[in-house]
N, C-alpha and C. Protein backbone atom coordinates (compact mmCIF):
# COMPACT_ATOMS: atom_id res chain seq x y z
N UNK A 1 0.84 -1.19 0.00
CA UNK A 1 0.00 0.00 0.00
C UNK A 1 0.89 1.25 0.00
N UNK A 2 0.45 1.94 -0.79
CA UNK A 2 1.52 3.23 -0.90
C UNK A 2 0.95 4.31 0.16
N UNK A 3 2.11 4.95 0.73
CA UNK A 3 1.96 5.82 2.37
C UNK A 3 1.07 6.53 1.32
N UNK A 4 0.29 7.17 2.74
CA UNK A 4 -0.86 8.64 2.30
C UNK A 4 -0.15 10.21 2.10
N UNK A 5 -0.87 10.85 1.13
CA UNK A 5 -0.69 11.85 1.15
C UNK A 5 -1.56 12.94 2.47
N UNK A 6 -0.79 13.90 2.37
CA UNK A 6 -1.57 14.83 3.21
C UNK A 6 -1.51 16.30 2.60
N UNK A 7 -2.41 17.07 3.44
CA UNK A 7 -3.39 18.02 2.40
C UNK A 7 -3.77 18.84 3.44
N UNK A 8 -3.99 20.02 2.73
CA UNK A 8 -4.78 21.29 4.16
C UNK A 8 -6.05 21.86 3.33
N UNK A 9 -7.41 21.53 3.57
CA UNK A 9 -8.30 21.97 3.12
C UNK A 9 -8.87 23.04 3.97
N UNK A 10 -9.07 23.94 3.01
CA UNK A 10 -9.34 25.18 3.96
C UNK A 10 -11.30 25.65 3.68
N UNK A 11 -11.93 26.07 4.90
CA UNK A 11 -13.36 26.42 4.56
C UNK A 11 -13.59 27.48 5.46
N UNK A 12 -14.22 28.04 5.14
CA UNK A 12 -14.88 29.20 5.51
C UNK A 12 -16.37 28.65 7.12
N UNK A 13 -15.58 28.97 8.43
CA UNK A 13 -16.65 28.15 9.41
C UNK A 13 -18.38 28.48 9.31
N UNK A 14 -18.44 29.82 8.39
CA UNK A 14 -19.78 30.12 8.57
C UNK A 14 -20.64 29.41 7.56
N UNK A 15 -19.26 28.90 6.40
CA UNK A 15 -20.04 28.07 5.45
C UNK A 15 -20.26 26.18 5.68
N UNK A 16 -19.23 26.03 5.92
CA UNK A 16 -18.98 24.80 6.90
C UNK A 16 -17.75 24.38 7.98
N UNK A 17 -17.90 24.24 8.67
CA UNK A 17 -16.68 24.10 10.05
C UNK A 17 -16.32 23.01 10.67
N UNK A 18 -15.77 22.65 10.89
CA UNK A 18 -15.34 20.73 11.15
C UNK A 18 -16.12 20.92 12.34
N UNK A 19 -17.13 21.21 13.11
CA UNK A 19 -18.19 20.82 13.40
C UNK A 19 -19.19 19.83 12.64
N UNK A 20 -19.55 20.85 11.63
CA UNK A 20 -20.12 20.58 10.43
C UNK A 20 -20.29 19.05 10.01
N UNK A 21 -18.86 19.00 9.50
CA UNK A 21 -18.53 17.74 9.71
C UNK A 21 -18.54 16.83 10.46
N UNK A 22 -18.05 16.95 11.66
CA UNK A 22 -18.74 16.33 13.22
C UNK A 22 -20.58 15.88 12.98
N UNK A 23 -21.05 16.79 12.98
CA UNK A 23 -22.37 16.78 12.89
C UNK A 23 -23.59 15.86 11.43
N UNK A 24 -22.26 15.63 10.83
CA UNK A 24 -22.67 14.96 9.48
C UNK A 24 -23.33 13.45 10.04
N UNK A 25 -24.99 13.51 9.23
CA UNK A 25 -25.03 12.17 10.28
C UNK A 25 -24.49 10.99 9.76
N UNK A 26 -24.01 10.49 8.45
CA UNK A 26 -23.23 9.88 7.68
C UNK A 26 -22.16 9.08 8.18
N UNK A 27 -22.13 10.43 9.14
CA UNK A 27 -20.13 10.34 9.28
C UNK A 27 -19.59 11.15 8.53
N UNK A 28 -19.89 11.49 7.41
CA UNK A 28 -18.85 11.43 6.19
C UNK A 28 -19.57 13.09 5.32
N UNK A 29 -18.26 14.13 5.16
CA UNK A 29 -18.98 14.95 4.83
C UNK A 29 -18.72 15.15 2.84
N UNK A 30 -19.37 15.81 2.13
CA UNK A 30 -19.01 15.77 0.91
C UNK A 30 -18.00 17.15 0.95
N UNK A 31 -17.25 17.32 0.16
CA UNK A 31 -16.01 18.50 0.07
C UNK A 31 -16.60 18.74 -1.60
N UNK A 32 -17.61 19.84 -1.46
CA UNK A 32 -17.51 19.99 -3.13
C UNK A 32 -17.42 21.88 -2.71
N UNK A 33 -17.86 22.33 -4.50
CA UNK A 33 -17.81 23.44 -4.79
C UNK A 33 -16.57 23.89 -4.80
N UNK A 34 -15.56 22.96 -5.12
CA UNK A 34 -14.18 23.45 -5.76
C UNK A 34 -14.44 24.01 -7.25
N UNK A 35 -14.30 25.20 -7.52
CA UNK A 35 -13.98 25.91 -8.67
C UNK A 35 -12.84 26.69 -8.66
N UNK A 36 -11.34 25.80 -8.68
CA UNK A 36 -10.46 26.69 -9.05
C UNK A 36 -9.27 24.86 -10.21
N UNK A 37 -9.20 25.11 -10.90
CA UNK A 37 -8.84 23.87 -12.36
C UNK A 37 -7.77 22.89 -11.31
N UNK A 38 -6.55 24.00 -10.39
CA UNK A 38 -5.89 23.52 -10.76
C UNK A 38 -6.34 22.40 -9.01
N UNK A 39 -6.62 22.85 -8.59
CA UNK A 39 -7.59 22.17 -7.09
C UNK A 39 -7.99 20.49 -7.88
N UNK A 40 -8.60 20.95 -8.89
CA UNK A 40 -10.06 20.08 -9.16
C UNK A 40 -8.44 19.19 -9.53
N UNK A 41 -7.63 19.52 -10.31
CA UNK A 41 -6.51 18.81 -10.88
C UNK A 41 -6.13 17.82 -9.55
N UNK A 42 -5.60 18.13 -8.71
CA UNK A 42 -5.01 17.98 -7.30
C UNK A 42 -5.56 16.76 -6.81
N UNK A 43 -7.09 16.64 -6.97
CA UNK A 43 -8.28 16.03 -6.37
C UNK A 43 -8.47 14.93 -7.73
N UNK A 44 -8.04 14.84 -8.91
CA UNK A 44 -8.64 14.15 -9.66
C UNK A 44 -6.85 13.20 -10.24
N UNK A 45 -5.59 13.72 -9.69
CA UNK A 45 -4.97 13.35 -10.42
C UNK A 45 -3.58 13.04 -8.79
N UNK A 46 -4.02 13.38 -7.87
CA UNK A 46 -3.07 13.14 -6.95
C UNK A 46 -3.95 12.49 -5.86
N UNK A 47 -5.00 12.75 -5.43
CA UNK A 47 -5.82 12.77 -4.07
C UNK A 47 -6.08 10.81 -4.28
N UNK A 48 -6.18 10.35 -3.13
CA UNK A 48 -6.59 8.78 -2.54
C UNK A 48 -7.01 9.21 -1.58
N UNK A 49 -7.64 7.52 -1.41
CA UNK A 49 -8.73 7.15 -0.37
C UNK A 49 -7.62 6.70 0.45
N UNK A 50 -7.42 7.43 1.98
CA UNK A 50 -7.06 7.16 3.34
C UNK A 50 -5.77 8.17 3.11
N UNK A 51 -5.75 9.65 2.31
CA UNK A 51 -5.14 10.92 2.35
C UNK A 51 -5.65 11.63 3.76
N UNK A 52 -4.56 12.08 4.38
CA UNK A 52 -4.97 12.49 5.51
C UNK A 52 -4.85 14.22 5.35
N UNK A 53 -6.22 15.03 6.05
CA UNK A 53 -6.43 16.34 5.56
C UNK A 53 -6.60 17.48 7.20
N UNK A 54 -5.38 17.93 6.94
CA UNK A 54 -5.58 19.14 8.15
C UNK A 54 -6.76 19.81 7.83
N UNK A 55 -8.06 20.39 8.78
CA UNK A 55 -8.90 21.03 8.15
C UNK A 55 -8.87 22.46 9.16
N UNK A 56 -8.48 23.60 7.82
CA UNK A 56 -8.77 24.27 8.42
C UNK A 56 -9.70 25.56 8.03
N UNK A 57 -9.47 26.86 9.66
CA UNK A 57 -10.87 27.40 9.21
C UNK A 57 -10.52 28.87 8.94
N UNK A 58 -10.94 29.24 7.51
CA UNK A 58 -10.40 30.54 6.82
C UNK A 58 -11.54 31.46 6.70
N UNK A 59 -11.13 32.77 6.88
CA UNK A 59 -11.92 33.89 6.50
C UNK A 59 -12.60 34.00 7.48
N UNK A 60 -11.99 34.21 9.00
CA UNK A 60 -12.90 33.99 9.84
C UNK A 60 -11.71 35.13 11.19
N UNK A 61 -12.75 35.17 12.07
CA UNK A 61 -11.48 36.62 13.48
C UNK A 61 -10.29 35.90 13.86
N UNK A 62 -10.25 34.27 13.61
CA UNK A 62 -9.00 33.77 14.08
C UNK A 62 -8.94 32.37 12.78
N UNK A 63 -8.46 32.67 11.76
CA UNK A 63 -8.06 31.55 11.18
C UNK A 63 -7.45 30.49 11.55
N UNK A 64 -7.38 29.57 11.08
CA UNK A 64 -6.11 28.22 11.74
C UNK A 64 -6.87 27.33 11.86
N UNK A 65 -6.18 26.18 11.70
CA UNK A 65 -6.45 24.27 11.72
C UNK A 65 -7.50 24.26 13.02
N UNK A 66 -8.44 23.22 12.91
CA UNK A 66 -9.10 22.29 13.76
C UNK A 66 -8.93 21.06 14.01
N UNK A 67 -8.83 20.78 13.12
CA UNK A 67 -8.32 19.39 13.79
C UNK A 67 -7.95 18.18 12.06
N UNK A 68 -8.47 17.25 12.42
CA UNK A 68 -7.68 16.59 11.33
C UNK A 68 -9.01 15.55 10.51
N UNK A 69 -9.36 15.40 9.67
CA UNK A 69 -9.81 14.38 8.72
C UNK A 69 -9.28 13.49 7.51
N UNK A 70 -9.96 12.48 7.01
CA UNK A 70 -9.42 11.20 6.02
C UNK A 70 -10.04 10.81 5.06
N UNK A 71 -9.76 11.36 3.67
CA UNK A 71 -9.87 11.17 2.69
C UNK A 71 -10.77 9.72 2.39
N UNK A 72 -12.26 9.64 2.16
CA UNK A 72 -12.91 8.19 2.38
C UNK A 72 -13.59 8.09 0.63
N UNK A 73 -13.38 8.76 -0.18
CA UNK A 73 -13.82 8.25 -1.80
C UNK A 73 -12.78 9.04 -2.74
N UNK A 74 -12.63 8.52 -3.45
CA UNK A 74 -12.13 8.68 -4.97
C UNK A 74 -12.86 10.24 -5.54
N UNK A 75 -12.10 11.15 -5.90
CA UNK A 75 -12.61 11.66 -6.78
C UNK A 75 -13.65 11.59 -7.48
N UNK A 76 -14.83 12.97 -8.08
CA UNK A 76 -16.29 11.95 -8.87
C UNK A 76 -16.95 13.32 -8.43
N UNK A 77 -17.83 12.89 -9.42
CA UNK A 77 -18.56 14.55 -10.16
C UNK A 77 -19.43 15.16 -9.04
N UNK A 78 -19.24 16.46 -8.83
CA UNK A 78 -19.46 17.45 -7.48
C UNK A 78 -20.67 17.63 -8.38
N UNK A 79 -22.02 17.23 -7.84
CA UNK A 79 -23.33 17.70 -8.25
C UNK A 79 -23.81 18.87 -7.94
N UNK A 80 -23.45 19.53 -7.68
CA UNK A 80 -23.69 21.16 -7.15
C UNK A 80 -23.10 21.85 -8.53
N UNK A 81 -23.02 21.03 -8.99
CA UNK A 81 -22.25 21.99 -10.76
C UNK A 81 -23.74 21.82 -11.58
N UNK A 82 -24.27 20.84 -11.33
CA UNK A 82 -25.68 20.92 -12.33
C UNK A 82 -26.75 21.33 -11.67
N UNK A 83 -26.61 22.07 -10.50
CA UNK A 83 -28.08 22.05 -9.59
C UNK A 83 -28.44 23.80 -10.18
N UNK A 84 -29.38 23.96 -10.60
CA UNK A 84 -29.32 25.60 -10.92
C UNK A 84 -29.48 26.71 -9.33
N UNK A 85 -30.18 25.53 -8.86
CA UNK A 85 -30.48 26.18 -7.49
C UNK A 85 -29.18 26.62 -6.49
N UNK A 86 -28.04 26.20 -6.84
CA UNK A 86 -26.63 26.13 -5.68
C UNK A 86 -25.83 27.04 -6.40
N UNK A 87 -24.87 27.90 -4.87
CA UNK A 87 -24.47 28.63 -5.68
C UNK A 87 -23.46 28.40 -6.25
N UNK A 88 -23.13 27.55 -6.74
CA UNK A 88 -22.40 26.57 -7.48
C UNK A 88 -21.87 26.05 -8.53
N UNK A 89 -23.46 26.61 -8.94
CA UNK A 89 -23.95 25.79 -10.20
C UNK A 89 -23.15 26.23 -11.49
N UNK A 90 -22.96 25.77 -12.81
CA UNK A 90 -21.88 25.73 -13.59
C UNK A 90 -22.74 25.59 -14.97
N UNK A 91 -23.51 26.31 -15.36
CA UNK A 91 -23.74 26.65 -16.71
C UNK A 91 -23.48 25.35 -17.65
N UNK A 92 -22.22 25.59 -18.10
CA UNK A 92 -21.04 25.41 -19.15
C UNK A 92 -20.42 23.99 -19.00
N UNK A 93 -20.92 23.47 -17.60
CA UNK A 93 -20.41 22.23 -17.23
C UNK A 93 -21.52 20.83 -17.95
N UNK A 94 -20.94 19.95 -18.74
CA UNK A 94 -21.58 19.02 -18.98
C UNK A 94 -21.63 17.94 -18.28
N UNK A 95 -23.15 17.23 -17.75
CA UNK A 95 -23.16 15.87 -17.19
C UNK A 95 -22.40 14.72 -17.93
N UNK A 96 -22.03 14.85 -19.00
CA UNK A 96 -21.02 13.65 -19.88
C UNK A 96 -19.45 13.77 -19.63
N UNK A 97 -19.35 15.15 -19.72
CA UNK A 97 -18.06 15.04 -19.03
C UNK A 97 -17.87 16.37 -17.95
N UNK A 98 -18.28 15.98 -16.75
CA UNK A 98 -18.21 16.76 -15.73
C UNK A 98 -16.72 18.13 -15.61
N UNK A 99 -17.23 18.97 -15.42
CA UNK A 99 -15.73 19.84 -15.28
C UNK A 99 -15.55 19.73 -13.67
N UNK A 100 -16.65 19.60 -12.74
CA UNK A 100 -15.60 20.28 -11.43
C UNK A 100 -16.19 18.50 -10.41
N UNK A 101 -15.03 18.63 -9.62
CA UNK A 101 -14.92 16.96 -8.55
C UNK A 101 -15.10 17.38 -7.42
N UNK A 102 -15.38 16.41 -6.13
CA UNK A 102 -15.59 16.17 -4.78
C UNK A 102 -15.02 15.09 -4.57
N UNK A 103 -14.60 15.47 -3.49
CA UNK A 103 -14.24 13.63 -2.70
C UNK A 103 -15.08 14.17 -1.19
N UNK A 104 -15.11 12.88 -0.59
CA UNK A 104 -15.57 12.80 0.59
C UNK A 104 -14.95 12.94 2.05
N UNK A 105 -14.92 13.40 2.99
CA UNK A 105 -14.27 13.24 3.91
C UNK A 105 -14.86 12.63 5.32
N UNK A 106 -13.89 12.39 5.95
CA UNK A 106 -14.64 11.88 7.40
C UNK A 106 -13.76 12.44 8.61
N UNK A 107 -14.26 13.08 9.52
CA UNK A 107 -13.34 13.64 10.83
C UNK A 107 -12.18 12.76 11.42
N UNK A 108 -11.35 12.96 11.69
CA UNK A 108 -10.36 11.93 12.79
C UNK A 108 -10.50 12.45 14.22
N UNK A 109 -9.71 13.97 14.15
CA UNK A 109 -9.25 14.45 15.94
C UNK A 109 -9.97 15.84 15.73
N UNK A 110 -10.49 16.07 16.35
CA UNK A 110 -10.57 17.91 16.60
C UNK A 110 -9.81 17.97 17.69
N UNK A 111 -8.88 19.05 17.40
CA UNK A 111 -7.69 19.30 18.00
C UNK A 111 -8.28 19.64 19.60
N UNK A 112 -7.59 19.82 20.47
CA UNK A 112 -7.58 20.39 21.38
C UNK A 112 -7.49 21.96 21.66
N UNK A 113 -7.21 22.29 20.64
CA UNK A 113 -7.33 23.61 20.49
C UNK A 113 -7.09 24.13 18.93
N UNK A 114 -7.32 25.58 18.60
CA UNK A 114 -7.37 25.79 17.29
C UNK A 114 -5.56 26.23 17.38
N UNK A 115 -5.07 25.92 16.10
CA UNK A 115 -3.72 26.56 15.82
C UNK A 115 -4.10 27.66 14.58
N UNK A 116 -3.48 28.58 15.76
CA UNK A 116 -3.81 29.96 14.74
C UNK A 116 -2.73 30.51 13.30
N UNK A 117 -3.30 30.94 12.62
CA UNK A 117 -2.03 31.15 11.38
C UNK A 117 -1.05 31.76 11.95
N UNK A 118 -1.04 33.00 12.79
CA UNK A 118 0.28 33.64 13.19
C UNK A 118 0.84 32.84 13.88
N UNK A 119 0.45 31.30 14.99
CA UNK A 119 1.03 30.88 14.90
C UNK A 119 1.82 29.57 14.08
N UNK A 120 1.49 29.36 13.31
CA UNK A 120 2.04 28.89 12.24
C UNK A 120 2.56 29.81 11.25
N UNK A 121 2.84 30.60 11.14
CA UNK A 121 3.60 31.34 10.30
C UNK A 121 5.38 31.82 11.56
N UNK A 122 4.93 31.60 12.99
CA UNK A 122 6.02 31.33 13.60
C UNK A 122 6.54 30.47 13.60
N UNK A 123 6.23 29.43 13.55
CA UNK A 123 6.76 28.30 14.25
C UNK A 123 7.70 27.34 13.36
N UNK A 124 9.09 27.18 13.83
CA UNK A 124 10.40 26.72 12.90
C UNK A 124 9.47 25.68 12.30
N UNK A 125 10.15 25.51 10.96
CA UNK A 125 9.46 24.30 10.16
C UNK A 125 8.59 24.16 9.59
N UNK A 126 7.39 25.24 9.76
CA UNK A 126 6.53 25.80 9.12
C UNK A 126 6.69 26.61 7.89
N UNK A 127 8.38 27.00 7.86
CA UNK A 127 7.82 28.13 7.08
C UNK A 127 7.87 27.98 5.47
N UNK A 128 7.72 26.85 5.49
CA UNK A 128 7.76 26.64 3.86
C UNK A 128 5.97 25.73 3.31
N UNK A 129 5.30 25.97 4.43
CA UNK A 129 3.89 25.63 4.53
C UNK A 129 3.30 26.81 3.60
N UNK A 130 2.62 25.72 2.38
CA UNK A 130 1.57 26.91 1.30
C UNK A 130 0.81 27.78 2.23
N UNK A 131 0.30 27.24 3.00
CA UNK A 131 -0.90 28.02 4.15
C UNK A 131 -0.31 30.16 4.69
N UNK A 132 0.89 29.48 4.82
CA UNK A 132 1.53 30.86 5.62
C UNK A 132 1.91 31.60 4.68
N UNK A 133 2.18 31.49 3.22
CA UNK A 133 2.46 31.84 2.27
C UNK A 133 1.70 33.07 1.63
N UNK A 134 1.74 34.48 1.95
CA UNK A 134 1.34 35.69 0.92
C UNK A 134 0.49 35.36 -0.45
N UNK A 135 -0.23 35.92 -0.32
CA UNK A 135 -1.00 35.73 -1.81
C UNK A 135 -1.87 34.10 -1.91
N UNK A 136 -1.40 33.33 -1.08
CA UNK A 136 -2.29 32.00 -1.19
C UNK A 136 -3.80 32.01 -1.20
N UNK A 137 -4.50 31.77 -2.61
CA UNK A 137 -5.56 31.76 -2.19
C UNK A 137 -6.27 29.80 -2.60
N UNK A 138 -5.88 29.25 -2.82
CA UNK A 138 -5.84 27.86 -2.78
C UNK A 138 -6.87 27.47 -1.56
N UNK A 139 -8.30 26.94 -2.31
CA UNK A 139 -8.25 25.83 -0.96
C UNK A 139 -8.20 24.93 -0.71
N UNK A 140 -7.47 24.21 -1.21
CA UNK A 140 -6.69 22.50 -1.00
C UNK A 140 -5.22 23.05 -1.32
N UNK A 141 -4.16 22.52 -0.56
CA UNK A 141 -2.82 22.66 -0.56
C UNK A 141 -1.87 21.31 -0.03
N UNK A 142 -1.07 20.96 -0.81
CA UNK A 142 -0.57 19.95 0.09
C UNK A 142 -0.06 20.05 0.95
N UNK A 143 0.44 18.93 1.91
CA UNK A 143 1.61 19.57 3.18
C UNK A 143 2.60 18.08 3.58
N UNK A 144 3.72 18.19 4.49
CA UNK A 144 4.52 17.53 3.79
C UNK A 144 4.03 16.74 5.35
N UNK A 145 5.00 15.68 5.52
CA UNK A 145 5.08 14.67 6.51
C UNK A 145 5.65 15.69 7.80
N UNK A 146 7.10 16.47 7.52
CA UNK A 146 7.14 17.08 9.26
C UNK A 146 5.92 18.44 9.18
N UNK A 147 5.31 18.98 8.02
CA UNK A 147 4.32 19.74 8.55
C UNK A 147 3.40 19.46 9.43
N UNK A 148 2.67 18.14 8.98
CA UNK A 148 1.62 17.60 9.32
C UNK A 148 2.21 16.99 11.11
N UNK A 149 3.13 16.57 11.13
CA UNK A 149 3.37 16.28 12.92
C UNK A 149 3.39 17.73 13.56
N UNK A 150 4.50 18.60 13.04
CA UNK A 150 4.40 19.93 13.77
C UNK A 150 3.30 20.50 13.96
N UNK A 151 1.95 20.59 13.34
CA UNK A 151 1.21 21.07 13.45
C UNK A 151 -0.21 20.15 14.35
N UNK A 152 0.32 18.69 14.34
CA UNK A 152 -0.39 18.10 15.23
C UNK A 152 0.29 18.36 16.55
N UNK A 153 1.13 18.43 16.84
CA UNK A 153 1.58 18.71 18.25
C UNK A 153 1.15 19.76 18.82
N UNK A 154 1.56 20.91 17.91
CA UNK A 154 0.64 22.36 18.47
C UNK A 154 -1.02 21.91 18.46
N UNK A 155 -1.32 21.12 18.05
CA UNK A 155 -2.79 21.06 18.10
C UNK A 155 -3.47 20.33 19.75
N UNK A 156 -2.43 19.31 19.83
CA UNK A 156 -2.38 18.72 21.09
C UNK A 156 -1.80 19.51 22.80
N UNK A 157 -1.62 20.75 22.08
CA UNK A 157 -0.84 21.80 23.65
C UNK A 157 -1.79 22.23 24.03
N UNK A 158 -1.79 22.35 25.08
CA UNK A 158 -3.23 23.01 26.09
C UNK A 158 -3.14 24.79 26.50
């Protein structure tokens, strides 16, 4: 089995918040309404099932990670592209050959506390994290193996 990748998906908490997810009665939440090519690329040409995904929460009085979720489907056509009703929806997009993807996710840990961007934009080892990065507007980014521990540890400090 080839090791997992890992990933920082970023959402907006007022739109959905790893609560959200928590609260999914499924278990399992859908990750759609990606409209940016090279994302949908990311998700259709790198992303597996049991990718592990920092989730965090952007555009909000204190940005930064919550906690952690796991990649549970394959890539596959984000239906919010044909719904006219969502704001979502995609004109131009054909049901034969879909332009924009979803995968699914499922919660692991909600951290013990939130890790805030300033601090991750301090903290040694971080600093080559897309997240802390000027101008990033990406919301799926990858992240490497010591990101993903450094940033679970700060997640685990009280």
């Amino acid at each position: 089995m080839a090791p997992s990748r890992k990933w920082l998906f970023k959402s907006e908490p007022n739109c959905y918040s790893y609560d959200d997810l928590l609260a999914e009665p499924s278990g399992v939440g859908h990750w759609d309404g990606v409209r940016s090519y090279q994302v949908r690329n990311m998700m259709r040409d790198e992303m597996s099932v049991g990718d592990l995904v920092l989730f965090y929460h952007s555009s909000c009085p204190e940005p930064g990670i919550v906690g952690t979720a796991e990649i549970v489907s394959a890539a596959k056509p984000d239906p919010t592209q044909f719904d006219p009703a969502s704001e979502n929806f995609d004109p131009k997009s054909d049901p034969k050959n879909p332009r924009w993807l979803m995968v699914d996710i499922r919660p692991l840990k909600k951290f013990d506390r939130l890790v805030p961007l300033a601090e991750l934009k301090a903290t040694p080892g971080l600093e080559g994290m897309v997240v802390t990065k000027r101008g990033n507007r990406l919301s799926i980014t990858p992240v490497t193996n010591e990101e993903w521990e450094i940033v679970c540890r700060l997640g685990k400090r009280s």
